[in-house]
C-alpha atoms as a PDB file:
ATOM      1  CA  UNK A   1     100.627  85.393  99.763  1.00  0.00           C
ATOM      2  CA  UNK A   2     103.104  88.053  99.747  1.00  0.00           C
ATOM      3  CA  UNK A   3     102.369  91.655 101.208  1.00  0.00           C
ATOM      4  CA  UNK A   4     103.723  94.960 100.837  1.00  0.00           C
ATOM      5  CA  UNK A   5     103.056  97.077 103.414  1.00  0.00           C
ATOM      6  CA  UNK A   6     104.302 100.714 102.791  1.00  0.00           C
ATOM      7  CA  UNK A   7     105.146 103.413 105.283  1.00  0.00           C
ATOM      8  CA  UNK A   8     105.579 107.435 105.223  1.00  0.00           C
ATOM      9  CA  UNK A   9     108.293 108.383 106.973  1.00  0.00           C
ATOM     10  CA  UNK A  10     110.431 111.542 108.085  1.00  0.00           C
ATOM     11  CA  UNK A  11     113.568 109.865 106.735  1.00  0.00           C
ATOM     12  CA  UNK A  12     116.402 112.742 106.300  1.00  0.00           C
ATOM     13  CA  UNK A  13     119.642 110.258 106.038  1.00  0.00           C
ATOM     14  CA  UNK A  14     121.023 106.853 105.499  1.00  0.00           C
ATOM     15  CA  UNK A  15     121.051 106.906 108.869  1.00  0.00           C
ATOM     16  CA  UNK A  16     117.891 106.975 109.182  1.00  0.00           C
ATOM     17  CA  UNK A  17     117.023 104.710 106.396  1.00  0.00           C
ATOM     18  CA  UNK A  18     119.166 102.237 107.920  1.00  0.00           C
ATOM     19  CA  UNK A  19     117.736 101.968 111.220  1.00  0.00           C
ATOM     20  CA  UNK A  20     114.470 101.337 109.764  1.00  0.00           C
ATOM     21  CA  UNK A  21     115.755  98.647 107.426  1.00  0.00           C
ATOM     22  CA  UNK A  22     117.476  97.069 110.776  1.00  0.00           C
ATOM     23  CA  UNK A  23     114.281  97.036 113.023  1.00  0.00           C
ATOM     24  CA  UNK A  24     112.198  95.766 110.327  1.00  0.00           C
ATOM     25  CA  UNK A  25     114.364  93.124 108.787  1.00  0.00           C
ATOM     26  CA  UNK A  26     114.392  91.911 112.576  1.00  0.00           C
ATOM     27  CA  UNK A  27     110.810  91.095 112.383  1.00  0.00           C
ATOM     28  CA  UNK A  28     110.695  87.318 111.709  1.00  0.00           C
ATOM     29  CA  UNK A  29     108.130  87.027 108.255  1.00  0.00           C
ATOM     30  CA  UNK A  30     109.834  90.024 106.563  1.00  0.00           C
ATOM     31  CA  UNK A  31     111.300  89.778 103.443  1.00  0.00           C
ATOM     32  CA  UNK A  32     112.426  92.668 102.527  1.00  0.00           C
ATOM     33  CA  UNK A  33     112.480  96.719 103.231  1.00  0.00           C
ATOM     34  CA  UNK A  34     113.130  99.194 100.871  1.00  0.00           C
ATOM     35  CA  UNK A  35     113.689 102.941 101.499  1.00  0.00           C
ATOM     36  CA  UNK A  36     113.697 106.045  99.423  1.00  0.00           C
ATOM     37  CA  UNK A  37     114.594 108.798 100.938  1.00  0.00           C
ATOM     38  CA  UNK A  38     113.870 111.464  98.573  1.00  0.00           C
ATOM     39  CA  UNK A  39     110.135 109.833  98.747  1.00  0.00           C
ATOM     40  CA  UNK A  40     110.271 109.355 102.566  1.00  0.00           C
ATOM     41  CA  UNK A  41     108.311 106.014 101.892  1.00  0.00           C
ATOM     42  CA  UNK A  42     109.769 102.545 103.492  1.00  0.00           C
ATOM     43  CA  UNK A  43     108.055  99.724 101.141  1.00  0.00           C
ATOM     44  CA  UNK A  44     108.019  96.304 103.790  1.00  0.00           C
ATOM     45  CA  UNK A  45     107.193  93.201 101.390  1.00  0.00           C
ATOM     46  CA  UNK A  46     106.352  90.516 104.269  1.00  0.00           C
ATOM     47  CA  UNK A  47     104.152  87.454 104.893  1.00  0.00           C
ATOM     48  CA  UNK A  48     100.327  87.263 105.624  1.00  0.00           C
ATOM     49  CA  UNK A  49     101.150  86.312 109.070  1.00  0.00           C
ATOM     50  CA  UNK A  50     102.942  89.596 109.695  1.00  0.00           C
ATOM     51  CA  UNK A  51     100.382  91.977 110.828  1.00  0.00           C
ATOM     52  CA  UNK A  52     100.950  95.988 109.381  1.00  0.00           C
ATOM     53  CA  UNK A  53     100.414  96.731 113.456  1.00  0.00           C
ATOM     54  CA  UNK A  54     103.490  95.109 114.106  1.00  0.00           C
ATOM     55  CA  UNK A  55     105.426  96.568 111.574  1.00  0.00           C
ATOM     56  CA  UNK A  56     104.164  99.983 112.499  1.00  0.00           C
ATOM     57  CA  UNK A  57     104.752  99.549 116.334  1.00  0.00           C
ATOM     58  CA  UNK A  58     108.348  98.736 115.375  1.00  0.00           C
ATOM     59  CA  UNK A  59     108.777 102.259 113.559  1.00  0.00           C
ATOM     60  CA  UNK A  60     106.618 104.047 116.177  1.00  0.00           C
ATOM     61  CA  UNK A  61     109.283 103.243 119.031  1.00  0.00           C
ATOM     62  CA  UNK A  62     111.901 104.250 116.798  1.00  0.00           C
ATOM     63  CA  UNK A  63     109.998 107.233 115.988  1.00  0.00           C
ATOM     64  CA  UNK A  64     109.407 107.769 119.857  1.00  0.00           C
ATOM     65  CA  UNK A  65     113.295 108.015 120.218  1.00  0.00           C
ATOM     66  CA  UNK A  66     114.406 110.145 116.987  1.00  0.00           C
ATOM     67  CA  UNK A  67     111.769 112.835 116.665  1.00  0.00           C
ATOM     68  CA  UNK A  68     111.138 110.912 113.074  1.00  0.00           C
ATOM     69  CA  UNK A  69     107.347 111.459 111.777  1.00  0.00           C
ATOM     70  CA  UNK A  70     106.223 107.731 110.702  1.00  0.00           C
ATOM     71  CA  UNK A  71     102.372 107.159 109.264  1.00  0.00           C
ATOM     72  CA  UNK A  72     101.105 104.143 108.099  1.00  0.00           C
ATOM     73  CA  UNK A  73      99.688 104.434 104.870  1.00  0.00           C
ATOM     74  CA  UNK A  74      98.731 100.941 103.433  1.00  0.00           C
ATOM     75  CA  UNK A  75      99.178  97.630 102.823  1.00  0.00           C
ATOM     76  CA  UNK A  76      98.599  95.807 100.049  1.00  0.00           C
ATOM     77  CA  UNK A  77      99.237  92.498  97.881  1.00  0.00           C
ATOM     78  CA  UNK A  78     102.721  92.164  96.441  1.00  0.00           C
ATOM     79  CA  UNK A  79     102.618  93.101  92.704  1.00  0.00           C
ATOM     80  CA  UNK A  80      99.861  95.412  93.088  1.00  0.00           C
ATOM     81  CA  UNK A  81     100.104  99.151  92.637  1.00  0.00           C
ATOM     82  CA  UNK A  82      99.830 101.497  95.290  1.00  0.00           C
ATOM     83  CA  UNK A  83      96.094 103.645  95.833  1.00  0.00           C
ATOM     84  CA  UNK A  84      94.261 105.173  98.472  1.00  0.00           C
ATOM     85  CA  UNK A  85      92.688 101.950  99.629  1.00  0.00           C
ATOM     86  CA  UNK A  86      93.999 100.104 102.837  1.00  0.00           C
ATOM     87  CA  UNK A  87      93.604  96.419 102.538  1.00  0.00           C
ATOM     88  CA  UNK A  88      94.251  94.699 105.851  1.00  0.00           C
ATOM     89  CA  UNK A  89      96.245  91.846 106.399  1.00  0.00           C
END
């Protein structure tokens, strides 16, 4: 089963859009990463065996470096529409 795990983050550029799209895509069970800017949310659509710690790691080190705010907020199945609930891998 497909998740999407989705991400708040203190995105101000392509620049930094793009970095997170490179460090997640890197992740071996990702699928795919979308950013919106304007939002500051990163959607990650991934595999079960990917765990949302991972991800979030990933974007904490990065966040570590740039001064970027990043907060998990959820994951979720694929398909489903985003809530206030946090469903765990």
């Amino acid at each position: 089963m497909a998740l999407v795990t989705e991400f708040r983050v203190g995105m101000t550029c392509g620049g930094c859009s793009g970095a997170c799209t490179r460090i997640l895509s890197g992740i071996a069970g990702v699928d795919d990463v979308a950013c919106d800017i304007e939002a500051q949310q990163v959607l990650v659509t991934h595999s079960a065996e990917v765990e949302a710690e991972t991800l979030n790691e990933a974007l904490q080190k990065w966040s570590a470096a740039s001064g970027k705010s990043v907060e998990l907020v959820e994951t979720r199945a694929a398909g489903e529409a985003g809530g206030d609930a946090t469903a765990e891998a």
